[in-house]
Protein backbone atom coordinates (compact mmCIF):
# COMPACT_ATOMS: atom_id res chain seq x y z
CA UNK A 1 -101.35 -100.60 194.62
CA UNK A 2 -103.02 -97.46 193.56
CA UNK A 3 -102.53 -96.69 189.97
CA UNK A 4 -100.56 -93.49 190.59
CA UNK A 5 -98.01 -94.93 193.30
CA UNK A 6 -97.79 -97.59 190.50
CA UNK A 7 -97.08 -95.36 187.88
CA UNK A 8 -94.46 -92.89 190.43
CA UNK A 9 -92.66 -96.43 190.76
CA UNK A 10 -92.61 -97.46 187.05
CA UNK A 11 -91.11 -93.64 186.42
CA UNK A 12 -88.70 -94.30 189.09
CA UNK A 13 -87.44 -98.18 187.91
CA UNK A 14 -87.12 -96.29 184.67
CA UNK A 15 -84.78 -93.21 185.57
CA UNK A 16 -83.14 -96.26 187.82
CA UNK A 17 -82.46 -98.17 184.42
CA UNK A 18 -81.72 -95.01 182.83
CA UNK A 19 -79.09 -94.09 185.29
CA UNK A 20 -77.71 -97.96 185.29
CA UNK A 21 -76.92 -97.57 181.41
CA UNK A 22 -74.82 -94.39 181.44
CA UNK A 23 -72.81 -96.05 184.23
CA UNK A 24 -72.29 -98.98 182.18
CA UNK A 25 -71.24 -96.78 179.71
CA UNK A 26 -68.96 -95.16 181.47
CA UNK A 27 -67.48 -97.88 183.27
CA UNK A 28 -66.60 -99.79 179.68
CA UNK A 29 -64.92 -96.45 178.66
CA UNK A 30 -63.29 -94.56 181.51
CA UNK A 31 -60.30 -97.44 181.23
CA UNK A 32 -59.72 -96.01 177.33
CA UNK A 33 -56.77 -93.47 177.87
CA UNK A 34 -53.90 -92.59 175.10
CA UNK A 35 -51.54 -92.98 177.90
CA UNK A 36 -52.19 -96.55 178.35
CA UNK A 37 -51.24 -98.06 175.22
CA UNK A 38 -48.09 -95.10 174.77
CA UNK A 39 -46.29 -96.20 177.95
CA UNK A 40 -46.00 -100.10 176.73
CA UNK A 41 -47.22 -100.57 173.38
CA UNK A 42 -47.82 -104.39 172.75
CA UNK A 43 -50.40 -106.44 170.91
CA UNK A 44 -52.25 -107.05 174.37
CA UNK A 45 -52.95 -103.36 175.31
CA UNK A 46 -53.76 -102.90 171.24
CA UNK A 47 -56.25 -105.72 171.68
CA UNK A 48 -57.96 -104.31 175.09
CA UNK A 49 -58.44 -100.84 173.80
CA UNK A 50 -60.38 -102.59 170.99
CA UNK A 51 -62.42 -104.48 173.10
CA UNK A 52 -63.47 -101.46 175.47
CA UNK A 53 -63.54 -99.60 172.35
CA UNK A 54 -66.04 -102.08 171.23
CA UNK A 55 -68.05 -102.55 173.72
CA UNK A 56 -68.58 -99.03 173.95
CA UNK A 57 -70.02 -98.71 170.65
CA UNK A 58 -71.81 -101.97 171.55
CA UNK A 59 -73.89 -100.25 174.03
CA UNK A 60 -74.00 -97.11 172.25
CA UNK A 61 -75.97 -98.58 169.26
CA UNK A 62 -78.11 -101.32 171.32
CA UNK A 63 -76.77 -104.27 169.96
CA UNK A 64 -75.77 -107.26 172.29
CA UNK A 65 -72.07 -107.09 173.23
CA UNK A 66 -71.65 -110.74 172.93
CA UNK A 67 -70.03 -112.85 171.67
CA UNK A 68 -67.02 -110.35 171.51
CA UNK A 69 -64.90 -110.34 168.11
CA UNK A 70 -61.79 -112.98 167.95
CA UNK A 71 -58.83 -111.18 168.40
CA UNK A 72 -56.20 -113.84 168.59
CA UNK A 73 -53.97 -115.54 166.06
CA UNK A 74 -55.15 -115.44 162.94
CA UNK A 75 -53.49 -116.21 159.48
CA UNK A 76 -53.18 -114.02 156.61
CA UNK A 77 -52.52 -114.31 152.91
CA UNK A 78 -51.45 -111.37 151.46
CA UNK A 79 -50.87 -110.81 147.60
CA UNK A 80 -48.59 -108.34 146.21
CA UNK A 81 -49.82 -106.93 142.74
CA UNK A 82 -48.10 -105.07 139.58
CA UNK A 83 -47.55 -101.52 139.99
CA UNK A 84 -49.75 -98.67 138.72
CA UNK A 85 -48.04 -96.41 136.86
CA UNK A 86 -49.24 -93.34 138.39
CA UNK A 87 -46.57 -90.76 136.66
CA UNK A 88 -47.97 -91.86 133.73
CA UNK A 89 -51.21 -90.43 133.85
CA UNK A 90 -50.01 -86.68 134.41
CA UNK A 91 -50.82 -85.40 131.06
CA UNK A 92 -54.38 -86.82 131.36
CA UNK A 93 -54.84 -85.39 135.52
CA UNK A 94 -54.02 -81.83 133.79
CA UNK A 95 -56.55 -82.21 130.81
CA UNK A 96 -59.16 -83.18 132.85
CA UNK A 97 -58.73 -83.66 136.87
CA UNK A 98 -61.65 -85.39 138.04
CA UNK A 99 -61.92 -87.96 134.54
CA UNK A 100 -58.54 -89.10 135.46
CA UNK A 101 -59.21 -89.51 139.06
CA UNK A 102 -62.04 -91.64 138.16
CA UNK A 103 -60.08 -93.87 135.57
CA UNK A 104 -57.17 -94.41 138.25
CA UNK A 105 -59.84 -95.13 140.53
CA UNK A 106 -61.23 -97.63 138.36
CA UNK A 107 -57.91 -99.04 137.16
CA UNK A 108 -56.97 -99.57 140.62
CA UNK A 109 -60.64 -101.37 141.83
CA UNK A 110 -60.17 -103.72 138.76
CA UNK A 111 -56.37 -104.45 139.80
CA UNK A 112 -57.51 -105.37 143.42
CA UNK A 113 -60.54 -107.43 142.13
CA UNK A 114 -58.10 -109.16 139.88
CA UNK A 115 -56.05 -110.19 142.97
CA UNK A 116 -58.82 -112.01 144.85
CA UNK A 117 -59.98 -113.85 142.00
């Protein structure tokens, strides 16, 4: 083959592949409405948009779309901690707003990190 047909025919299979991706793309995402999970809300439809949702993201950021994330019954363990008094703090958010943002802040990282442990 001529080096010029073969490079016309390279250009082509590449628009070709091109082409194929977008309507990947769009197949994965066209399904993704509002309406769809609105009209019958339930864990299923929740679970779909995700997937499609994922996918597309999948695609959109070259990474392989398998294996898929585990959506199915999972357990939890969820821990309840003491309240943060946030009333408290008033005088100190007026003195100086962004010092006592930071302090809750770090109160509140400490108080999670306490949780785990």
């Amino acid at each position: 083959m001529p080096p010029v047909d073969r490079g016309l025919g390279d250009r082509i299979a590449e628009e070709t592949n091109l082409r194929l991706w977008h309507m990947r793309l769009v197949e994965s995402f066209v399904s993704v409405t509002g309406r769809y999970v609105r009209e019958k809300p339930t864990v299923d439809r929740f679970a779909e948009t995700l997937l499609l949702l994922w996918e597309t993201i999948a695609r959109l950021t070259n990474k392989p779309s398998f294996p898929r994330p585990y959506l199915g019954k999972q357990r939890v363990r969820m821990t309840v901690g003491e309240p943060l008094d946030i009333s408290a703090r008033w005088d100190a958010y007026q003195a100086n707003r962004r010092q006592a943002v930071t302090t809750l802040t770090q109160d509140l990282q400490n108080a999670l990190e306490a949780m785990i442990r």
